[in-house]
N, C-alpha and C. Protein backbone atom coordinates (compact mmCIF):
# COMPACT_ATOMS: atom_id res chain seq x y z
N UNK A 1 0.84 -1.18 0.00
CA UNK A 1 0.00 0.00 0.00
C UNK A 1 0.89 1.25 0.00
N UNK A 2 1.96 1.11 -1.13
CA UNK A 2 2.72 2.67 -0.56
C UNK A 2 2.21 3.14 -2.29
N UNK A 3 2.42 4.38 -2.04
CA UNK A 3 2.07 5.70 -3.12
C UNK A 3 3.49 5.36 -3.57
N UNK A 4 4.70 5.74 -3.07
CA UNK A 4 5.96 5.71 -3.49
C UNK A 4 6.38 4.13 -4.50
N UNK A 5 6.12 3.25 -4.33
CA UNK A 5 6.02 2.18 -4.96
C UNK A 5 5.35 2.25 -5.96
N UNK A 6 4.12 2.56 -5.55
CA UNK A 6 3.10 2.67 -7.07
C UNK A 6 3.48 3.99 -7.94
N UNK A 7 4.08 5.21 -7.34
CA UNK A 7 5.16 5.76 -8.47
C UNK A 7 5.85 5.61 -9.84
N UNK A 8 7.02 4.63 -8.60
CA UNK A 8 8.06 4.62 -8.99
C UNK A 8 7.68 3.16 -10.41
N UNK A 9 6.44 2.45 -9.97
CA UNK A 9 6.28 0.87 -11.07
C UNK A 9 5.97 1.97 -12.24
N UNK A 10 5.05 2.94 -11.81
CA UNK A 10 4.51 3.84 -13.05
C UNK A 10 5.99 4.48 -13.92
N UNK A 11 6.71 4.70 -13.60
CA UNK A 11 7.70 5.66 -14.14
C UNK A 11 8.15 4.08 -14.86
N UNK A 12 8.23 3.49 -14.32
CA UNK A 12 9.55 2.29 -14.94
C UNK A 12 8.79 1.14 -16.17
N UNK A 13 7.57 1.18 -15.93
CA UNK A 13 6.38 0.63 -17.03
C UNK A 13 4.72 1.51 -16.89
N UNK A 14 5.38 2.52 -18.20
CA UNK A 14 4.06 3.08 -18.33
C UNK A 14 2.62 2.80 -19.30
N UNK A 15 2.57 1.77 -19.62
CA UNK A 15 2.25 1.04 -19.63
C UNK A 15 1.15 0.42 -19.31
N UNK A 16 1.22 -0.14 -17.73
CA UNK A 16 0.43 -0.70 -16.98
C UNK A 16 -0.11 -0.05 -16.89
N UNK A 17 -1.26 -0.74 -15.51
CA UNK A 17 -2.11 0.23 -14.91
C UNK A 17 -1.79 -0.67 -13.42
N UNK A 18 -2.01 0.16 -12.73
CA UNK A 18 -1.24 -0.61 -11.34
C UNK A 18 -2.47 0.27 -10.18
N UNK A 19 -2.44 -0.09 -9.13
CA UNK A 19 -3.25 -0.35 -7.93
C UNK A 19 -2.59 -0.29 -7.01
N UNK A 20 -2.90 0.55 -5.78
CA UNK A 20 -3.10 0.57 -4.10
C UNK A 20 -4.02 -0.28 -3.70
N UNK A 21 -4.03 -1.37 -3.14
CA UNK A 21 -5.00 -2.27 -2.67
C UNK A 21 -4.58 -2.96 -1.33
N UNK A 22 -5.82 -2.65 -0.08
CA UNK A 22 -5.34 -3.48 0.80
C UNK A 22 -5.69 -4.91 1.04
N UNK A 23 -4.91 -5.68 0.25
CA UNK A 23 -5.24 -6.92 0.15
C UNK A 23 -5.73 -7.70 1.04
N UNK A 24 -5.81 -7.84 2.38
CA UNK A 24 -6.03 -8.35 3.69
C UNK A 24 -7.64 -7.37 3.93
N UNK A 25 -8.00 -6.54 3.06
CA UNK A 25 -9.59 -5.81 3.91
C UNK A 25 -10.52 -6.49 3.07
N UNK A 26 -11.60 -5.97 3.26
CA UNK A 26 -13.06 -6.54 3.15
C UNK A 26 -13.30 -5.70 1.75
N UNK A 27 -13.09 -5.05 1.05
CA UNK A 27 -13.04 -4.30 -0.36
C UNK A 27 -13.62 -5.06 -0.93
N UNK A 28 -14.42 -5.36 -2.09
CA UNK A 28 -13.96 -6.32 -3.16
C UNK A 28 -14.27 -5.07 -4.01
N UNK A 29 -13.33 -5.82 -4.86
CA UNK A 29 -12.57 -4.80 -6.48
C UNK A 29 -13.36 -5.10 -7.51
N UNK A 30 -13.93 -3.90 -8.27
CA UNK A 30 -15.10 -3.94 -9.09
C UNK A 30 -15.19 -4.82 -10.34
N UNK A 31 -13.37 -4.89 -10.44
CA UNK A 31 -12.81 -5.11 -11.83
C UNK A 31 -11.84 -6.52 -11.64
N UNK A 32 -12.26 -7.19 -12.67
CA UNK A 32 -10.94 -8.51 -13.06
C UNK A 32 -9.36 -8.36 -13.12
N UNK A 33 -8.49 -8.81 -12.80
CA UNK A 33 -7.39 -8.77 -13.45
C UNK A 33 -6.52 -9.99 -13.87
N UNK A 34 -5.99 -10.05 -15.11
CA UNK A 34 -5.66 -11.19 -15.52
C UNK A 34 -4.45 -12.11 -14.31
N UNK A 35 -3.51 -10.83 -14.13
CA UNK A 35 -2.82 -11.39 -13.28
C UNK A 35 -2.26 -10.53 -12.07
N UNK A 36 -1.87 -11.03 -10.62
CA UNK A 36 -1.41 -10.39 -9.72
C UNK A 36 -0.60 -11.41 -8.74
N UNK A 37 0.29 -9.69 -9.28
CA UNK A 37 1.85 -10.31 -8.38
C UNK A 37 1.84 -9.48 -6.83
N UNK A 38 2.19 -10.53 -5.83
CA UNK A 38 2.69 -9.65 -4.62
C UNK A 38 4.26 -10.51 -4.51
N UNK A 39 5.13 -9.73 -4.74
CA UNK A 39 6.77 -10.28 -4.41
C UNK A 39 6.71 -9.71 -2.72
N UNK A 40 7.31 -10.82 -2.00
CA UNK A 40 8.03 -10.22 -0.82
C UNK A 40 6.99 -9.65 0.01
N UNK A 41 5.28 -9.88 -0.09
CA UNK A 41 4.78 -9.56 0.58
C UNK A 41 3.66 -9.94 1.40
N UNK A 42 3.68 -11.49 1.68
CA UNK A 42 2.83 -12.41 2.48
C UNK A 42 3.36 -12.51 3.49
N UNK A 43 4.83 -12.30 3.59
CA UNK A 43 4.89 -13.05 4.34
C UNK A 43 5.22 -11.79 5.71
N UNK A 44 4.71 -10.47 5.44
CA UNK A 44 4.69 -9.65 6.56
C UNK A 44 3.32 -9.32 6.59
N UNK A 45 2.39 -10.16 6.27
CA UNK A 45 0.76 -9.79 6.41
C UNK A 45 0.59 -10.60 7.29
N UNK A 46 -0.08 -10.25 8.35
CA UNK A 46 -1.21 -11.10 9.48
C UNK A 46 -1.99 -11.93 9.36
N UNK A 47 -2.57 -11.94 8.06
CA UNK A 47 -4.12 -12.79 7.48
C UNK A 47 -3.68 -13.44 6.03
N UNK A 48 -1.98 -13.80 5.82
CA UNK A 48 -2.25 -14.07 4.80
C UNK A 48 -2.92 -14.89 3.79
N UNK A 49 -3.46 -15.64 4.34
CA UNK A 49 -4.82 -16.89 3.95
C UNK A 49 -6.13 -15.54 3.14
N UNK A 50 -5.95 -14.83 4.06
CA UNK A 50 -7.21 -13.57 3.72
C UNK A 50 -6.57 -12.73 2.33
N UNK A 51 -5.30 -12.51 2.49
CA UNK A 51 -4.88 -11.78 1.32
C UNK A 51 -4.66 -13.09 -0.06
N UNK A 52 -4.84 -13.89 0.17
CA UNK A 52 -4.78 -14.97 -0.55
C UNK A 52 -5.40 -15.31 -1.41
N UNK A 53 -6.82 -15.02 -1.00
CA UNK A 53 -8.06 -15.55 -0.83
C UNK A 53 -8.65 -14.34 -1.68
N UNK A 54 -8.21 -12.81 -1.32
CA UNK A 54 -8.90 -11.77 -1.78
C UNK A 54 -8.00 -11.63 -2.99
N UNK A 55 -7.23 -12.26 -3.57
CA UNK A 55 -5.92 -12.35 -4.79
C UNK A 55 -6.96 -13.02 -5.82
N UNK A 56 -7.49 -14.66 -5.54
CA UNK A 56 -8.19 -15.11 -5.96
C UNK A 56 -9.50 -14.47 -6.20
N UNK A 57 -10.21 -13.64 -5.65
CA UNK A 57 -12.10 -13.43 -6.36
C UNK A 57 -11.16 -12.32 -6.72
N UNK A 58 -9.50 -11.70 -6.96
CA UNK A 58 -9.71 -10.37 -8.19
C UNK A 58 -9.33 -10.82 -9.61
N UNK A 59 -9.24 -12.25 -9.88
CA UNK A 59 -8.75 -12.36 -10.90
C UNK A 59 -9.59 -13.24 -12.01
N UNK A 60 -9.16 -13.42 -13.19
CA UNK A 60 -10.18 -13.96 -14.08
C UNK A 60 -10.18 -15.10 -13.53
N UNK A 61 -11.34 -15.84 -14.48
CA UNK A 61 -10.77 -17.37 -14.92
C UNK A 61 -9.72 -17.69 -15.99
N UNK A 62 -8.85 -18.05 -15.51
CA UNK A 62 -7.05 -18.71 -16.47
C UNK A 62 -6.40 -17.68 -15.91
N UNK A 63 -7.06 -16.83 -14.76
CA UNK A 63 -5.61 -15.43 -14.82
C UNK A 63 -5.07 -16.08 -13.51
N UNK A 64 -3.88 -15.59 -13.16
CA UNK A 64 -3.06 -16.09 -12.43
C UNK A 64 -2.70 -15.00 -10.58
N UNK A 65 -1.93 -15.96 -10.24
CA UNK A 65 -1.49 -15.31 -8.83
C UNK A 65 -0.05 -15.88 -8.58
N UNK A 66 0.83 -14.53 -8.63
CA UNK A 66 2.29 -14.91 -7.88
C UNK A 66 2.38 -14.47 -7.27
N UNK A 67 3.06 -15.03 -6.47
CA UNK A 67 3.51 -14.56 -4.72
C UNK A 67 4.47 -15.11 -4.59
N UNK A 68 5.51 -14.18 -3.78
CA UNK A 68 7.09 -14.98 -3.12
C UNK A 68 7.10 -14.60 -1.80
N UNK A 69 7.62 -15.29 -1.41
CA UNK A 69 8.31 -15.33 0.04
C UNK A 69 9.83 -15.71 0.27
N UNK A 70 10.18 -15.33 1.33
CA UNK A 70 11.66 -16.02 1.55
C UNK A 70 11.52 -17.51 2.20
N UNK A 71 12.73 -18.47 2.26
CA UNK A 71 12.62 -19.50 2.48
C UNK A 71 12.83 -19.30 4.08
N UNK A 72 12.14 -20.40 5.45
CA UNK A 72 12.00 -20.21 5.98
C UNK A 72 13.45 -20.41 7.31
N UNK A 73 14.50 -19.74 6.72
CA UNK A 73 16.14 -20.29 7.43
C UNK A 73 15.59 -19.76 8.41
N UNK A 74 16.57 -20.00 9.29
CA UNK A 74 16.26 -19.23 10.89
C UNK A 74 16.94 -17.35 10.69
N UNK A 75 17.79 -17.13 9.42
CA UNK A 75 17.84 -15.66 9.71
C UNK A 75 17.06 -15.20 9.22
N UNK A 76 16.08 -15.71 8.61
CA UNK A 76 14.72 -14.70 8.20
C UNK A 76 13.91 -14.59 9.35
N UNK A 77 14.08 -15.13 10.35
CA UNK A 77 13.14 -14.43 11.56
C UNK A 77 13.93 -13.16 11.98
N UNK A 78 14.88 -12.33 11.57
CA UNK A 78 15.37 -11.88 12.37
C UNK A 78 14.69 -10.33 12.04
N UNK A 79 14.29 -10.57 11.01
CA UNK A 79 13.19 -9.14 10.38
C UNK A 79 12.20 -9.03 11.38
N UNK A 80 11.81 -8.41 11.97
CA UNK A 80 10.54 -8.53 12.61
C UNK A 80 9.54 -7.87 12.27
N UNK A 81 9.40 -7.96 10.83
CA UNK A 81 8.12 -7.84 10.63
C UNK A 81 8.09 -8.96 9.22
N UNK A 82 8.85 -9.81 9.33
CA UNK A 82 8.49 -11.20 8.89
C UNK A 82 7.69 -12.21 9.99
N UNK A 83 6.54 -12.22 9.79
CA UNK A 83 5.33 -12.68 10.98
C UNK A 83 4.87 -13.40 10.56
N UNK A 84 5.16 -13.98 9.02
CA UNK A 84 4.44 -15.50 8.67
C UNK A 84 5.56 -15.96 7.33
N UNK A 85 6.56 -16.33 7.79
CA UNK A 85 7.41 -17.14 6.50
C UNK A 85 7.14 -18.25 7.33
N UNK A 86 6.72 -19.14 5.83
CA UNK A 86 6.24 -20.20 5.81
C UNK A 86 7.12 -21.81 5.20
N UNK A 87 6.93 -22.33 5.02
CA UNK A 87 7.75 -23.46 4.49
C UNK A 87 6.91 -23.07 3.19
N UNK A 88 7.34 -24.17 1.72
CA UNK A 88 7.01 -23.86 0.50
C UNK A 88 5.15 -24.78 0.64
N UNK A 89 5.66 -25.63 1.35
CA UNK A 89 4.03 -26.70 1.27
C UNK A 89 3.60 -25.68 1.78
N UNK A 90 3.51 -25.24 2.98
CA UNK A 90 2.22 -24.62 3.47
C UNK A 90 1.76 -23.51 2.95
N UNK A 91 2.42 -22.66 1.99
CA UNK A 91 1.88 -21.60 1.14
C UNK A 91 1.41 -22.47 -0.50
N UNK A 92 1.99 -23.74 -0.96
CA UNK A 92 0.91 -24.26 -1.53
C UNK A 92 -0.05 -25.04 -1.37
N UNK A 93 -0.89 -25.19 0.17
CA UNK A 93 -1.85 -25.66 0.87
C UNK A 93 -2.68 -24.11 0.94
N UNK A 94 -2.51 -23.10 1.73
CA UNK A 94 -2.93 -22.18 1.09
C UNK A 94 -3.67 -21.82 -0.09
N UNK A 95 -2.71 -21.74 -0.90
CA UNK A 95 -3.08 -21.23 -2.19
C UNK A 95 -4.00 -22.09 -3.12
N UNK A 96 -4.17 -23.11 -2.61
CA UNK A 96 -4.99 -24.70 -3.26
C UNK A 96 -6.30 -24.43 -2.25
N UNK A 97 -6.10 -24.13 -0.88
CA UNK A 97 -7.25 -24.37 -0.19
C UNK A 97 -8.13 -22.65 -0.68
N UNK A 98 -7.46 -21.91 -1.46
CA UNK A 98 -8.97 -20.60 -1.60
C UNK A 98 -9.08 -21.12 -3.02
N UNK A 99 -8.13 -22.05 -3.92
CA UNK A 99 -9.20 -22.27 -4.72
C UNK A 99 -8.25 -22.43 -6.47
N UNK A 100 -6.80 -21.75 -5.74
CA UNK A 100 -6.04 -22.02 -7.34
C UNK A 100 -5.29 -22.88 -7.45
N UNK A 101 -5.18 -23.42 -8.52
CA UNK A 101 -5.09 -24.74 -9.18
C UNK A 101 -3.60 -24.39 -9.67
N UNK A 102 -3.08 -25.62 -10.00
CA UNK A 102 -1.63 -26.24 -10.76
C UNK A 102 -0.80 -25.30 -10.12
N UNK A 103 -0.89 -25.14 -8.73
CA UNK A 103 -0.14 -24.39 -8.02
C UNK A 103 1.25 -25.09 -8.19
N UNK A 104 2.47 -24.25 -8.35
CA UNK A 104 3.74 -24.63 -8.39
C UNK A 104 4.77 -23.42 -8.00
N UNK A 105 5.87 -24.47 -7.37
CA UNK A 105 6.88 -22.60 -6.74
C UNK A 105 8.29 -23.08 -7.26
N UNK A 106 8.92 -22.33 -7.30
CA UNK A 106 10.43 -22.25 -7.54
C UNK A 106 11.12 -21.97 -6.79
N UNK A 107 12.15 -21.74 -6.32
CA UNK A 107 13.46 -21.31 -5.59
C UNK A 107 14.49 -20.55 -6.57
N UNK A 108 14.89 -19.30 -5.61
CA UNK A 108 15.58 -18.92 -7.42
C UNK A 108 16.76 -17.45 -6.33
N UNK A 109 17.42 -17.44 -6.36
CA UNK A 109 18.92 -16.43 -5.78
C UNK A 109 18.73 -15.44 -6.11
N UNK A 110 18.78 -14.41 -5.29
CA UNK A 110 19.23 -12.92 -5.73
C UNK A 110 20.70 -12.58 -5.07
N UNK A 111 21.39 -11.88 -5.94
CA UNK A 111 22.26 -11.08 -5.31
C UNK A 111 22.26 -9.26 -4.63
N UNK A 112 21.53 -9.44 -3.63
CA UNK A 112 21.38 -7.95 -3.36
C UNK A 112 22.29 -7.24 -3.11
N UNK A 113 21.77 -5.53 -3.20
CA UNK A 113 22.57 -4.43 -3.35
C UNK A 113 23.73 -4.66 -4.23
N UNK A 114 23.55 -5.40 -5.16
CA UNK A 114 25.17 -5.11 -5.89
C UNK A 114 24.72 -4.24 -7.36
N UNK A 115 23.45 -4.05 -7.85
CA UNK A 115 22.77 -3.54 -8.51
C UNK A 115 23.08 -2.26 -8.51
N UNK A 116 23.08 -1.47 -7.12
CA UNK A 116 23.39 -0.36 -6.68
C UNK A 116 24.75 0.40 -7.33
N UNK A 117 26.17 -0.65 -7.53
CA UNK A 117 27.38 -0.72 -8.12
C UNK A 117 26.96 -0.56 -9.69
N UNK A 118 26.46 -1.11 -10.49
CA UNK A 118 26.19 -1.24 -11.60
C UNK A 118 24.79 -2.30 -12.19
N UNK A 119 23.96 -1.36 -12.92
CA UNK A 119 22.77 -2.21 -12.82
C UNK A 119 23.29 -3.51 -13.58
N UNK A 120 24.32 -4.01 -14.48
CA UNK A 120 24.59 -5.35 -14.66
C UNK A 120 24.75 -6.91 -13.96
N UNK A 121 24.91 -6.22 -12.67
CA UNK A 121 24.85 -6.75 -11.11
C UNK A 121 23.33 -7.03 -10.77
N UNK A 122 22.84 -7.01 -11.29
CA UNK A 122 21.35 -7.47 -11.11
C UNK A 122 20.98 -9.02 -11.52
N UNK A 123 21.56 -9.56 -10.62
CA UNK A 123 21.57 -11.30 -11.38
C UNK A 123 20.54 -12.12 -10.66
N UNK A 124 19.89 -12.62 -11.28
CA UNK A 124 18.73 -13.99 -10.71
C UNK A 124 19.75 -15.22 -11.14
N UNK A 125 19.86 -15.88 -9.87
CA UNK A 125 20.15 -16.87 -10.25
C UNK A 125 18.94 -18.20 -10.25
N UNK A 126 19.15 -18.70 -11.10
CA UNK A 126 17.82 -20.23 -11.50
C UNK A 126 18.64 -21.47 -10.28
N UNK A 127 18.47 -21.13 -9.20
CA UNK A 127 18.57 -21.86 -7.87
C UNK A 127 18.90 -21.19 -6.41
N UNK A 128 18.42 -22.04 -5.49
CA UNK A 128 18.72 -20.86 -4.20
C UNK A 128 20.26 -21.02 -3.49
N UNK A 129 20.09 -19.69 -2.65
CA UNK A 129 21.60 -19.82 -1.78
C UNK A 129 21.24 -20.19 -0.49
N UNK A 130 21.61 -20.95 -0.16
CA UNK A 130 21.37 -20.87 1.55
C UNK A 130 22.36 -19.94 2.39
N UNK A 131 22.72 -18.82 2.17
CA UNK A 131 23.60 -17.98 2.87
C UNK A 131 22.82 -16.70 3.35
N UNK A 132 22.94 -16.37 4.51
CA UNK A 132 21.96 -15.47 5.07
C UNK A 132 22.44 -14.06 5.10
N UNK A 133 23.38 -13.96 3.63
CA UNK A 133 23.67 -12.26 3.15
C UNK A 133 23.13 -12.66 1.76
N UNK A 134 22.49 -13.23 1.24
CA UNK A 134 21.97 -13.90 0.11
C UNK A 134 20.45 -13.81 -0.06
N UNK A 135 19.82 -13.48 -0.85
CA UNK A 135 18.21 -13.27 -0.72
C UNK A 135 17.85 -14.77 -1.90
N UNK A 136 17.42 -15.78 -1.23
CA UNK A 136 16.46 -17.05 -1.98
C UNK A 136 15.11 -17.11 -1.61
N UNK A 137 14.78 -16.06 -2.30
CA UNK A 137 13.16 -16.26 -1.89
C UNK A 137 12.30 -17.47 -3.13
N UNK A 138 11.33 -17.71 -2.60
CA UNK A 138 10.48 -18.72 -3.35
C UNK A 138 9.42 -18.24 -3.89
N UNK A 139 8.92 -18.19 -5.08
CA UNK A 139 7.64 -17.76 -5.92
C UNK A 139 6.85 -18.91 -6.25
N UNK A 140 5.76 -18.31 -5.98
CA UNK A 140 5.09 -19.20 -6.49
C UNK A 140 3.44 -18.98 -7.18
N UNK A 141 3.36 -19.81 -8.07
CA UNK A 141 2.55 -19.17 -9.31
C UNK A 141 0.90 -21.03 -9.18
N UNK A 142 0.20 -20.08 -9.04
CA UNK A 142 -1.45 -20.35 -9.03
C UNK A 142 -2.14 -20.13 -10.21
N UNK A 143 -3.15 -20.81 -10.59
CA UNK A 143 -4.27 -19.98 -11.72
C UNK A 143 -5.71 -20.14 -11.12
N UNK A 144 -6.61 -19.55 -11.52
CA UNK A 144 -7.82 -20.07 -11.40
C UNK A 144 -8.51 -20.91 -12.38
């Protein structure tokens, strides 16, 4: 829910059309969308079953839902406002129990802040790190 985020996506793909939405309230959204991404952000919501759930009635039928989280090492508790990292099953028990199908997740490396040095430094790697200066978060992709 930040203005500054929804900015800065506008400046970088204009393009879209992008949304403030509090995914966890009682809203429902007038309009379909084929697809919706939350990176990096279940797993500091309280209700995420509820934001889950309200992901699913905004999207078509065949449109999709990604969501990542970090994997659940013991230095990801050290955020404290990481209040629900989960193992990978239980966010695809979740995501099966409001209702989307051929749920599947990945594991996949970032190298942070080195981007900052030169945006060529912006590397995904296609597997995780287990090193806790290392960002391996897990995505994972739903349809209806």
């Amino acid at each position: 829910m930040s203005e500054f985020a929804l900015n800065n996506a506008k400046k970088l793909t204009p393009k879209a059309r992008f949304q403030v939405y509090d995914v966890q309230g009682d809203r429902v959204l007038a309009e379909k969308f084929d697809i919706i991404i939350a990176f990096e952000v279940v797993e500091h919501l309280e209700y995420p079953e509820k934001a889950i759930k309200n992901m699913y009635d905004s999207i078509v039928k065949g449109g999709k839902v990604v969501i990542s989280s970090p994997y659940p090492y013991k230095w990801n508790f050290r955020d404290p406002t990481h209040i629900n990292v989960k193992v990978p099953e239980d966010w695809v028990r979740i995501m099966q129990d409001v209702g989307l199908k051929n749920v599947k997740y990945h594991r996949f490396g970032l190298l942070p802040y080195l981007y900052r040095f030169n945006k060529h430094f912006q590397i995904i790697l296609p597997f995780r790190l287990p090193v806790p200066y290392l960002n391996s978060p897990i995505y994972f992709i739903g349809e209806k």
